[in-house]
C-alpha atoms as a PDB file:
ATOM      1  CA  UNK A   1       0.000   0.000   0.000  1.00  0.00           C
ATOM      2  CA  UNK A   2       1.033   3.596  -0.880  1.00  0.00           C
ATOM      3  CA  UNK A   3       0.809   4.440   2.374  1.00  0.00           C
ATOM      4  CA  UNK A   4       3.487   2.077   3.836  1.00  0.00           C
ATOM      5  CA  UNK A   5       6.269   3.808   0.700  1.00  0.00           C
ATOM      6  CA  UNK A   6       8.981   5.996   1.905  1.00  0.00           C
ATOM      7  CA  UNK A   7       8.798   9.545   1.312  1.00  0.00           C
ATOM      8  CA  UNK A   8      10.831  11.341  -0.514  1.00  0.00           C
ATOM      9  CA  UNK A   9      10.648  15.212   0.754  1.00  0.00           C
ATOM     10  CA  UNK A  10      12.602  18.630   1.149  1.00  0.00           C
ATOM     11  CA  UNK A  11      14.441  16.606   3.990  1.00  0.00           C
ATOM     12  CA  UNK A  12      15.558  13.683   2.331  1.00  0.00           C
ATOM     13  CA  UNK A  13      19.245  13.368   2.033  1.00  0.00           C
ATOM     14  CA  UNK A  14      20.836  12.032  -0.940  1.00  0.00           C
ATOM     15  CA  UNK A  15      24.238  10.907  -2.531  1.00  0.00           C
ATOM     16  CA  UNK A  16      26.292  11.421  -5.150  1.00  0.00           C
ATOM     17  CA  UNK A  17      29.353   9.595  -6.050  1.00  0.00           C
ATOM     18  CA  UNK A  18      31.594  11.788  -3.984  1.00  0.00           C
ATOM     19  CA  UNK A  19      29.626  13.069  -1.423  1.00  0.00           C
ATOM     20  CA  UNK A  20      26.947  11.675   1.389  1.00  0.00           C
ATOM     21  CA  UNK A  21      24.611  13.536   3.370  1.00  0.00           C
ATOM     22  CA  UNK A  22      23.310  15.932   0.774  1.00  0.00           C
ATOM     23  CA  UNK A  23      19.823  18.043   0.886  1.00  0.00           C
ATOM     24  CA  UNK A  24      17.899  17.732  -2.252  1.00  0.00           C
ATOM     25  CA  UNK A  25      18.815  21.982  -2.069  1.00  0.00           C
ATOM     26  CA  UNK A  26      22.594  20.880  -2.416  1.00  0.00           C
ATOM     27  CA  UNK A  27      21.886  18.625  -5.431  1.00  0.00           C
ATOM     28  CA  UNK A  28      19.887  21.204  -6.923  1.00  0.00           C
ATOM     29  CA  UNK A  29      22.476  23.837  -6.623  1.00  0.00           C
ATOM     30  CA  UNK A  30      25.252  20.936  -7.524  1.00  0.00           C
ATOM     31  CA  UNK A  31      23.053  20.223 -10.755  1.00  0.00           C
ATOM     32  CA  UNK A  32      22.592  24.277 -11.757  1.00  0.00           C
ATOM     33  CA  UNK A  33      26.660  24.714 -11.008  1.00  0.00           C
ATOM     34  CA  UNK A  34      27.444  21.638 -13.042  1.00  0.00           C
ATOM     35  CA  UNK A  35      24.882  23.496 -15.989  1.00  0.00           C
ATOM     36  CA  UNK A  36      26.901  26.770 -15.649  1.00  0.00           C
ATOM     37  CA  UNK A  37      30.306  25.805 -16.383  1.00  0.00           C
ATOM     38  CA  UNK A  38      28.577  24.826 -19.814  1.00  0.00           C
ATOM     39  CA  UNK A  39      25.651  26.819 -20.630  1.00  0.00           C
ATOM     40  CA  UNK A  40      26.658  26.133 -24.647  1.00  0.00           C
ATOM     41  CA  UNK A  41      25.902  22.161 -23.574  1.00  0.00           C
ATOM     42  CA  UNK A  42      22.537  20.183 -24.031  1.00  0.00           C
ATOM     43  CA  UNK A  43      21.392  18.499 -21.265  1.00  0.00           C
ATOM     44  CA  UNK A  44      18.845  15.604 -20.589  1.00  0.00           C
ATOM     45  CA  UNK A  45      17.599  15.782 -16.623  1.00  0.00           C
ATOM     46  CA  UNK A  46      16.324  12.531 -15.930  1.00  0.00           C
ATOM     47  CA  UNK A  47      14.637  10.675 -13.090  1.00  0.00           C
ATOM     48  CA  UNK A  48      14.010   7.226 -12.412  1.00  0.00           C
ATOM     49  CA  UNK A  49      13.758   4.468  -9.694  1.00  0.00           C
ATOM     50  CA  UNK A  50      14.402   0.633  -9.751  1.00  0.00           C
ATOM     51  CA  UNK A  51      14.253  -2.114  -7.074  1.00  0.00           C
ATOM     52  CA  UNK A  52      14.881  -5.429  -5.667  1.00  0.00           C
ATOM     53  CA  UNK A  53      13.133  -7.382  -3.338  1.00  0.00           C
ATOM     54  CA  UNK A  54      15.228  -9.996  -1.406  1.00  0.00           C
ATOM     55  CA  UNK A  55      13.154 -11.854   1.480  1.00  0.00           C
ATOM     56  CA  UNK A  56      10.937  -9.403   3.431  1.00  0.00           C
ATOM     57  CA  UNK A  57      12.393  -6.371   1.858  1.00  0.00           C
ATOM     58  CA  UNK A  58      12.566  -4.620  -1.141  1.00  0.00           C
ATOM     59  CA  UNK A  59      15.713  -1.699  -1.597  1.00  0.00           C
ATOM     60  CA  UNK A  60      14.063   1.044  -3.950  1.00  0.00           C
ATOM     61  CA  UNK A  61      17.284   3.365  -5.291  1.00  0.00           C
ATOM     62  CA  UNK A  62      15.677   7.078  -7.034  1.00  0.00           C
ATOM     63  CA  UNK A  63      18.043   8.749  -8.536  1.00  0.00           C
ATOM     64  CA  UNK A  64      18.729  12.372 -10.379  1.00  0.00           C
ATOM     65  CA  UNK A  65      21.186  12.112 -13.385  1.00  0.00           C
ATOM     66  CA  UNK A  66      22.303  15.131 -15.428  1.00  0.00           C
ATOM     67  CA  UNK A  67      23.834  14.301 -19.208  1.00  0.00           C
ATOM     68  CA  UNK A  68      25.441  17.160 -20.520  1.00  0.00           C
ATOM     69  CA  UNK A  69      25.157  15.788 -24.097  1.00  0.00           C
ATOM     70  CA  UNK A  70      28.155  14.364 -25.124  1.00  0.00           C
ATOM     71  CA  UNK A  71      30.064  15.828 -22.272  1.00  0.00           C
ATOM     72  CA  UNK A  72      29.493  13.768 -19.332  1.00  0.00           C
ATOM     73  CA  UNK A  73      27.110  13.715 -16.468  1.00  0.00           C
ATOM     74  CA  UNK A  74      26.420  13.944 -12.902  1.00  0.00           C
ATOM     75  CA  UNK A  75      24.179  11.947 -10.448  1.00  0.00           C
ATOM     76  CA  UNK A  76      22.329  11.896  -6.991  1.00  0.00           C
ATOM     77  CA  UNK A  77      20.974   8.758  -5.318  1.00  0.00           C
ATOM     78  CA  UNK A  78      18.776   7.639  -2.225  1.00  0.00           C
ATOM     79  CA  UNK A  79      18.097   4.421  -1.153  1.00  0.00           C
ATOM     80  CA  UNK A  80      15.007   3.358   0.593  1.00  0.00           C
ATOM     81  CA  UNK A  81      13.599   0.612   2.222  1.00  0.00           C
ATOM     82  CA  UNK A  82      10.101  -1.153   2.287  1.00  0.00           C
ATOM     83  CA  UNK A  83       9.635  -3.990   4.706  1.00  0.00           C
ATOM     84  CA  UNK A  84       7.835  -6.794   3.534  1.00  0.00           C
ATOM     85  CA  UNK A  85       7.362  -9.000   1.080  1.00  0.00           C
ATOM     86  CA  UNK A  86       6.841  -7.592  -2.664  1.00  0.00           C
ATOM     87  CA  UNK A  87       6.528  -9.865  -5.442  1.00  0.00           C
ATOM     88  CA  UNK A  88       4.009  -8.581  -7.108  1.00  0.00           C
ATOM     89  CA  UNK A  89       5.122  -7.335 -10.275  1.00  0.00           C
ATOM     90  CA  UNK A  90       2.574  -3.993 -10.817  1.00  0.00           C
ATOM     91  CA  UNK A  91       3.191  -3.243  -6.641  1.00  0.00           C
ATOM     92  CA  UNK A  92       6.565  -2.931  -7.767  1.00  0.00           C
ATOM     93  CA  UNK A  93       6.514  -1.027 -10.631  1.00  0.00           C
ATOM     94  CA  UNK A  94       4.182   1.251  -8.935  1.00  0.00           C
ATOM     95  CA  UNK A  95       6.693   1.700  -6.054  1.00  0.00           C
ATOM     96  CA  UNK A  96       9.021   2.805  -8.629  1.00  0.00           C
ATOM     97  CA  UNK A  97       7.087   5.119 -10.618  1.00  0.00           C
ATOM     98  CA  UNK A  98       5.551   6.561  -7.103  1.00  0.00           C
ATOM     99  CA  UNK A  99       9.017   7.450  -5.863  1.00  0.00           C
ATOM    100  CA  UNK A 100      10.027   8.948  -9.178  1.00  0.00           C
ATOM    101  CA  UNK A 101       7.025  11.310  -9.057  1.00  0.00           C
ATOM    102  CA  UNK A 102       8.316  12.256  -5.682  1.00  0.00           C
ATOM    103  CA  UNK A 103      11.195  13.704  -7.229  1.00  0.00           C
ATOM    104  CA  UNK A 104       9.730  15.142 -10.185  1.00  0.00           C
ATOM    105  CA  UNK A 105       7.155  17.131  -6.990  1.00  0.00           C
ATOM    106  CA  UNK A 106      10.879  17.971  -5.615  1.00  0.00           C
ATOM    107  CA  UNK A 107      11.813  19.639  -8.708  1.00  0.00           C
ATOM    108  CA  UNK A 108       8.848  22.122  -8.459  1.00  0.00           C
ATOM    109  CA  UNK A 109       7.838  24.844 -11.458  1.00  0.00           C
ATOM    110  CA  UNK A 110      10.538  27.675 -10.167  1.00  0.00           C
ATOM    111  CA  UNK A 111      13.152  25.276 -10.110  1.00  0.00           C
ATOM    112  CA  UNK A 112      12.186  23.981 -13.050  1.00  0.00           C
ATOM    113  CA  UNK A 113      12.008  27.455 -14.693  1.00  0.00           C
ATOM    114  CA  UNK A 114      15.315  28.331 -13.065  1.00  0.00           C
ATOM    115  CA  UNK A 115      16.948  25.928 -15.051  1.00  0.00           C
ATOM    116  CA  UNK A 116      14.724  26.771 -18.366  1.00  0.00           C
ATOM    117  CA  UNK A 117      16.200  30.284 -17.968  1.00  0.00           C
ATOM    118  CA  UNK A 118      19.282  29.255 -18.346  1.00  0.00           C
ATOM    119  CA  UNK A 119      19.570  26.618 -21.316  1.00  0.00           C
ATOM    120  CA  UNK A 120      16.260  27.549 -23.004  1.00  0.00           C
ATOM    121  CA  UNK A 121      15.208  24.536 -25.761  1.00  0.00           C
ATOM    122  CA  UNK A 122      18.929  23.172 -24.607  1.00  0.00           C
ATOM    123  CA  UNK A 123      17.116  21.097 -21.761  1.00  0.00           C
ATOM    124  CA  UNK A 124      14.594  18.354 -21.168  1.00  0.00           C
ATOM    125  CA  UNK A 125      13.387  16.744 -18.358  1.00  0.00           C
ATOM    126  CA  UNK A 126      12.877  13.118 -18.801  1.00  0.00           C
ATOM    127  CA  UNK A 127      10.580  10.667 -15.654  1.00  0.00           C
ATOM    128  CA  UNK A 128      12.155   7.157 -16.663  1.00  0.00           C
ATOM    129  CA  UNK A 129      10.296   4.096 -15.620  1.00  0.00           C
ATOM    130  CA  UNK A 130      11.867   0.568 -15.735  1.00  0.00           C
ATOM    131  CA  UNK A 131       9.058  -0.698 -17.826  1.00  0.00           C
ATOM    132  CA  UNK A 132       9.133  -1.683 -22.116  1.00  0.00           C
ATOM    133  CA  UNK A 133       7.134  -3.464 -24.723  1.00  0.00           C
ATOM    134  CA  UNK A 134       9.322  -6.927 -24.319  1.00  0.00           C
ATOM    135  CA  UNK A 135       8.236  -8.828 -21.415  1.00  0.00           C
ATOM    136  CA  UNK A 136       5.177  -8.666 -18.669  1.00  0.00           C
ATOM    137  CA  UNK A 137       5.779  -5.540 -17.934  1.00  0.00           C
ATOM    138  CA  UNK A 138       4.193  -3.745 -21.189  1.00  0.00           C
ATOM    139  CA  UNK A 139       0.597  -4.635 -19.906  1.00  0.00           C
ATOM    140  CA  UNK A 140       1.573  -1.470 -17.224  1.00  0.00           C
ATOM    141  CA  UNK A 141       3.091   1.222 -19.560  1.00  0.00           C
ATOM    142  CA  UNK A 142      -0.523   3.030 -19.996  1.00  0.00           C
ATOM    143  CA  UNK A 143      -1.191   3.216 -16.580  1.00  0.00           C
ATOM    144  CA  UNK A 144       2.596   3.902 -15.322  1.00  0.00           C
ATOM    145  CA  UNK A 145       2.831   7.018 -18.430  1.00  0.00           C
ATOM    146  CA  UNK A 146      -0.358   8.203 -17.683  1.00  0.00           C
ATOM    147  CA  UNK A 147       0.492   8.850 -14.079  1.00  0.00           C
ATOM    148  CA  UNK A 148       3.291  10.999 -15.271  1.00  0.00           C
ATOM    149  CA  UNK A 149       1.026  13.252 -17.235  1.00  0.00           C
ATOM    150  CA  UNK A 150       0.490  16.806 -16.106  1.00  0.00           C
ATOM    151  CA  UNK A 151       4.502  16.647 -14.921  1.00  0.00           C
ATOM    152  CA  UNK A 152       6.855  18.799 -16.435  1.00  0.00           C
ATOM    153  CA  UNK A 153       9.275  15.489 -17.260  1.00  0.00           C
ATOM    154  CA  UNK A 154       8.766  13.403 -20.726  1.00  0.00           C
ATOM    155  CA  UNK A 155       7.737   9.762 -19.922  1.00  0.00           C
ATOM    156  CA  UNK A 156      10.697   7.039 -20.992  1.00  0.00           C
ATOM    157  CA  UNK A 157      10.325   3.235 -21.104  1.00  0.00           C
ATOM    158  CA  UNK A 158      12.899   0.553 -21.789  1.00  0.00           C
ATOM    159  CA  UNK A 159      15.403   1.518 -23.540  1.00  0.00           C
ATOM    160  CA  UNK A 160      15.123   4.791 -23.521  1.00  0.00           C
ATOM    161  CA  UNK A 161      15.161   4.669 -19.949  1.00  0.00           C
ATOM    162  CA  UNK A 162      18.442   4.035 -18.938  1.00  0.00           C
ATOM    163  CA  UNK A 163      18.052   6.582 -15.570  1.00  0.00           C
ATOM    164  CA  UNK A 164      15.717   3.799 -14.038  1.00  0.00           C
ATOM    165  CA  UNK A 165      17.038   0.576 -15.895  1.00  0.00           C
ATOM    166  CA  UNK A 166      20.567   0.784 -15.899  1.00  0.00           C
ATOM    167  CA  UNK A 167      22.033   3.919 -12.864  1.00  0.00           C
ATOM    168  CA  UNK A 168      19.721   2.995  -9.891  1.00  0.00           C
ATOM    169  CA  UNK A 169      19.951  -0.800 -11.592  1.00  0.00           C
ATOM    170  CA  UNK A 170      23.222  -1.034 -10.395  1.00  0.00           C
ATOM    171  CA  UNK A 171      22.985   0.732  -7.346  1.00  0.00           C
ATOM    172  CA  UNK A 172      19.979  -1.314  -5.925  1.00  0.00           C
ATOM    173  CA  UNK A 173      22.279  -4.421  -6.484  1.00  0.00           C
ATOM    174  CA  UNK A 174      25.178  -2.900  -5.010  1.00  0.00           C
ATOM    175  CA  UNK A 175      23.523  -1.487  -1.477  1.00  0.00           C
END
């Protein structure tokens, strides 16, 4: 139940490769410093969650990863935990796309515009969900897209959706 999910908030502390402990107000201002030194760049702000369930608990990773095109990129993590048993495929994939939103609500219009101001048409902000067309899965990518709509972030499935199925992939198997 929805209800039982972590929160994701103003006072949730996130990660980065090189530095723990960090206010979702330091990755912001880490993500508009690493913009500045290349304003000339495109850049691709994406969002996206994955998980694993192993015995009575299931480690959800969200993470925040900024591509300057071409250039590199930067990224912010947090793990979370839901006790219990989850292997029910859509209760997962709903976890996942739930905590996403949280961060797209974290990322609210001003920020948003803050970083529109600067790059113009150079950015877009991309809500990736671990979900595709192969596999049981696609019977959820209506409902899981559609629960995106309304957000300022452009809905990406498998394998466009590397955010979800490949960075917090790797760090819900390493945690």
């Amino acid at each position: 139940m929805a209800s039982d999910y972590p929160v994701l908030d103003d006072r949730t502390r996130f990660r980065s490769l090189y530095r723990d402990n960090l206010s979702f107000g330091d990755v912001y201002n880490s993500i508009l410093g690493f913009i500045r030194a290349d304003k000339n760049s495109s850049y691709r702000i994406s969002i996206g969650s994955d998980s694993q369930t192993a015995g009575n608990r299931t480690v959800c990773v969200s993470c925040i990863h900024i591509h300057r095109v071409g250039m590199g990129a930067i990224g912010f993590l947090k793990k979370s935990v839901v006790h219990g048993y989850m292997g029910n495929l859509h209760e997962k994939i709903y976890l996942e796309t739930w905590m996403t939103m949280q961060l797209a609500y974290l990322f609210e219009g001003e920020k948003i515009e803050a970083v529109r101001d600067l790059l113009g048409p150079k950015v877009i902000f991309e809500f990736h969900i671990d979900i595709g067309t192969n596999g049981p899965t696609k019977a959820l990518i209506k409902e899981m897209t559609g629960m995106v709509k309304g957000l300022d972030f452009i809905p990406k499935i498998k394998p466009e959706s590397y955010c979800a199925s490949c960075f917090a992939d790797r760090y819900t198997k390493a945690m």
